[in-house]
Protein backbone atom coordinates (compact mmCIF):
# COMPACT_ATOMS: atom_id res chain seq x y z
CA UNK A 1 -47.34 29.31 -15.87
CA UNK A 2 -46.42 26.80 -12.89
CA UNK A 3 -46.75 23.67 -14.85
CA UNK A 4 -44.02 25.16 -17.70
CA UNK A 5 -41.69 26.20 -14.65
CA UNK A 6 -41.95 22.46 -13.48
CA UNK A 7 -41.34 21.42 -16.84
CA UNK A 8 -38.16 23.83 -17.43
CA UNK A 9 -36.97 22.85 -13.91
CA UNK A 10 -36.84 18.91 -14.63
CA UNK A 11 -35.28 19.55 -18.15
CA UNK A 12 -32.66 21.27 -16.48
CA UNK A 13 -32.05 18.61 -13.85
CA UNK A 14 -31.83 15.86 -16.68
CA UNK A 15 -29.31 18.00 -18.43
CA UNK A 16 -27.14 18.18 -15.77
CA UNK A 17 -25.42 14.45 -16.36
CA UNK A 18 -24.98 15.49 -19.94
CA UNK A 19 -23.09 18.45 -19.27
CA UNK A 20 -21.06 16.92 -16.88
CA UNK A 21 -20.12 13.79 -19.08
CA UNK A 22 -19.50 16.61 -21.87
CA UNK A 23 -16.73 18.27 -19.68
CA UNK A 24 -13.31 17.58 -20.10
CA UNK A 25 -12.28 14.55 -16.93
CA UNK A 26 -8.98 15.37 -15.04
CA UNK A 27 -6.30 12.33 -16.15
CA UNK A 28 -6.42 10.07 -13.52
CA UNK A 29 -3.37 7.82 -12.77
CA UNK A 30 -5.03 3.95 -13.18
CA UNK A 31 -4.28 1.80 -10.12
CA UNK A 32 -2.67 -0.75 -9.93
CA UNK A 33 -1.33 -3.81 -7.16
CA UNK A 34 1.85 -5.14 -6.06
CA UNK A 35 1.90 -8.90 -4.80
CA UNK A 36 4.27 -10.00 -2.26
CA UNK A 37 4.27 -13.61 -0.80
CA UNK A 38 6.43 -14.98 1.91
CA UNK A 39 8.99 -12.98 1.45
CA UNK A 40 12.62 -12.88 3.75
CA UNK A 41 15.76 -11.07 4.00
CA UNK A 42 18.86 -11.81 6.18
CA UNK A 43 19.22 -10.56 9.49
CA UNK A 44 15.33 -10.34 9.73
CA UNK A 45 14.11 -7.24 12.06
CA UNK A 46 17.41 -5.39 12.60
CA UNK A 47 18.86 -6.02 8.43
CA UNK A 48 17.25 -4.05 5.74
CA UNK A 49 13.60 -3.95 5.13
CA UNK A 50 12.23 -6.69 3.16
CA UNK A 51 9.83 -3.92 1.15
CA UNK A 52 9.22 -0.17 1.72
CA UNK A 53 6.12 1.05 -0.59
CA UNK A 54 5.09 4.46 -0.79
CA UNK A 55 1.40 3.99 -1.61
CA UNK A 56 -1.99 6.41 -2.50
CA UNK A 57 -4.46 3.47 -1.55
CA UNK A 58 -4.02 0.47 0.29
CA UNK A 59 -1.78 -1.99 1.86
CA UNK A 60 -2.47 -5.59 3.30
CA UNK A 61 0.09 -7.66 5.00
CA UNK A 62 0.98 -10.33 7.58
CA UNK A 63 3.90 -10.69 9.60
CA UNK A 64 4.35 -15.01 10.43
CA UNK A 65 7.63 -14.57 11.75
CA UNK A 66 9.35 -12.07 13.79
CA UNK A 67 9.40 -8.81 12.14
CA UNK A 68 7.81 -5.41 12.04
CA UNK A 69 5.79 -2.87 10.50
CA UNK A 70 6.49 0.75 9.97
CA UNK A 71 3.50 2.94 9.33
CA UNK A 72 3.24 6.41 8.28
CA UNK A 73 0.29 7.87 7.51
CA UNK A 74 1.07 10.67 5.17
CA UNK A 75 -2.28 11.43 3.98
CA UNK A 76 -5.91 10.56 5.02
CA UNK A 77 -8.67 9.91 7.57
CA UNK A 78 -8.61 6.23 8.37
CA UNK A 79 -5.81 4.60 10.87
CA UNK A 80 -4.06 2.10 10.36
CA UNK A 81 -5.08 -1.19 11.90
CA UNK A 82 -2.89 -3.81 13.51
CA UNK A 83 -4.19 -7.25 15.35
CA UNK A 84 -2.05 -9.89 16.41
CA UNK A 85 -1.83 -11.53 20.00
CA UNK A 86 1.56 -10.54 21.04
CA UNK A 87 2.48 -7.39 19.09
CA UNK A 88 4.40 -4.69 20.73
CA UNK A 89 4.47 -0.84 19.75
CA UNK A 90 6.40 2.12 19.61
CA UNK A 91 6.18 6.11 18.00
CA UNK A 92 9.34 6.40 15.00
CA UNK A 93 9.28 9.11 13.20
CA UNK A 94 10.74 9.33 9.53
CA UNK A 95 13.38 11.92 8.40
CA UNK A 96 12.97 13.92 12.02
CA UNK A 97 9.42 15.20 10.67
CA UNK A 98 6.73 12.61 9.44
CA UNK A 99 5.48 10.85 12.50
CA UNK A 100 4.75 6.89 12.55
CA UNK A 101 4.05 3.92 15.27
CA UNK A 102 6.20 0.82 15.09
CA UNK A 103 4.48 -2.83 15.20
CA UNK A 104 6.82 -5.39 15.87
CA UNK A 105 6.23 -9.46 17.28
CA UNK A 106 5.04 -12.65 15.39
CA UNK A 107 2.07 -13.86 13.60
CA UNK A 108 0.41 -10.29 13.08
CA UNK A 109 -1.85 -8.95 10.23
CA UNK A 110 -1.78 -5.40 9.33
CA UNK A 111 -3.57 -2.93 7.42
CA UNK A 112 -3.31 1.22 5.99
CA UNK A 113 -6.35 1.85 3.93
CA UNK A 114 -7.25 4.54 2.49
CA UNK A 115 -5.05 7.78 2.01
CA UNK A 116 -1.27 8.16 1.04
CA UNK A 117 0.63 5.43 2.96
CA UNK A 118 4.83 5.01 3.99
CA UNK A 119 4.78 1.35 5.13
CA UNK A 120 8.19 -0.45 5.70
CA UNK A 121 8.24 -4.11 6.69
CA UNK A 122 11.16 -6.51 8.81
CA UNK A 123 11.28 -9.93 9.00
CA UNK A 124 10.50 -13.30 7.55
CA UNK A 125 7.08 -15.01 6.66
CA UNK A 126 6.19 -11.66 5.41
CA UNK A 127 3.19 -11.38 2.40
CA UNK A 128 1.38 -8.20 1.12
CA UNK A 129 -0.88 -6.86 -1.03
CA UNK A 130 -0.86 -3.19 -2.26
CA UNK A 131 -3.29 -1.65 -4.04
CA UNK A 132 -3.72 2.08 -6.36
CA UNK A 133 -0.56 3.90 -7.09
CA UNK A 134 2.76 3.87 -5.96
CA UNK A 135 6.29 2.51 -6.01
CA UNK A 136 7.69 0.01 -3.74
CA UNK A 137 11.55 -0.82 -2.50
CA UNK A 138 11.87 -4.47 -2.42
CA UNK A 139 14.78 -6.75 -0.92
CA UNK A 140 15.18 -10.45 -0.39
CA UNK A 141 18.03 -12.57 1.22
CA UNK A 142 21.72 -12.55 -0.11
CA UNK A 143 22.13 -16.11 1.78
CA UNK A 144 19.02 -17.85 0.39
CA UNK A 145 18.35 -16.88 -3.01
CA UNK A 146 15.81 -19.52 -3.39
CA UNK A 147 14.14 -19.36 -0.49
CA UNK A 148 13.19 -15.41 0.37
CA UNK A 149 9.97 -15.26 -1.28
CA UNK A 150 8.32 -13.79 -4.70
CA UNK A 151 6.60 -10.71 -5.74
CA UNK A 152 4.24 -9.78 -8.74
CA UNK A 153 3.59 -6.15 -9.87
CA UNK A 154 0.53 -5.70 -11.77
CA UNK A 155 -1.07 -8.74 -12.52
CA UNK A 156 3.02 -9.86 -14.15
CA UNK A 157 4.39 -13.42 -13.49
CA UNK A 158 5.87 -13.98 -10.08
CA UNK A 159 9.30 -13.51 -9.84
CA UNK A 160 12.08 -14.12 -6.94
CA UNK A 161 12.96 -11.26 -4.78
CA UNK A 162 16.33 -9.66 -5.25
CA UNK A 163 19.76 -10.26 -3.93
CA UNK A 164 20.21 -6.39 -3.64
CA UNK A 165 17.51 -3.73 -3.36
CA UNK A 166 15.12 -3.27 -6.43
CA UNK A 167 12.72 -0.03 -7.14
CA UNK A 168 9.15 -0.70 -9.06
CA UNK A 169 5.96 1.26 -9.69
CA UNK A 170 2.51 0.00 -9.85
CA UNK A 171 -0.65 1.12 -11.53
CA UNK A 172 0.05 3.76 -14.18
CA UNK A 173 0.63 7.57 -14.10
């Protein structure tokens, strides 16, 4: 009688992966990246932002310049890391509810992994690299066309950044 127990109990555990791969999967939205490299816009930390993403993954970006870095951390465990030599901070909150800390200074790397991210970015000398789903708010200079940097949204060609504000999505609902 034992041994046919055993035998019943490690049929069931092999079905178990079939059943599950049998069951209908949730959609999942595909991820996606957004590509931003050395990117400006006039006026650098006090004009507009040179990109505001609203992101469920990650982001990666440096700061050469003077600028800053808005993080809100909508969603998640992890914190957001910052590490740069001479790089100030201060609490901001967006919309009087969703609190955020401030990074501003020169020559500072940043990162918001994991969770649902706000991240809005100031200055000049300013690359990224987003990751999973989202949509991002990107602006370049109205006084040097030519010269304010280039972005790439899912793997596309690269492409100047705007004169005037520009919305797209990456990875794929």
């Amino acid at each position: 009688m034992r041994p046919i127990l055993v035998l019943l109990a490690g049929a069931a555990i092999l079905a178990l992966p079939a059943a599950a791969a049998a069951r209908p999967q949730a959609h999942h939205a595909a991820p996606g990246f957004l590509v931003v490299r050395d990117a400006s816009t006039d006026n650098g930390i006090t004009g507009r932002p040179v990109a505001t993403l609203v992101v469920h993954g990650f982001v990666l970006g440096r700061v050469a310049q003077e600028g800053a870095v808005q993080l809100y951390h909508l969603r998640g465990l992890l914190p957001a890391q910052v590490d740069g030599i001479d790089v100030s901070r201060r609490a901001v909150t967006f919309r009087r509810v969703v609190q955020g800390t401030e990074y501003s200074g020169s020559g500072f790397r940043f990162r918001a992994v994991g969770g649902f991210w706000r991240v809005v970015v100031y200055g000049a000398g300013v690359s990224l690299y987003a990751g999973g789903t989202g949509r991002a708010y990107l602006h370049g200079s109205v006084e040097y066309p030519r010269g304010d940097g280039d972005y790439s949204v899912n793997g596309g060609t690269f492409v100047s950044l705007p004169s005037g504000v520009v919305k797209r999505r990456f990875g794929a609902k």
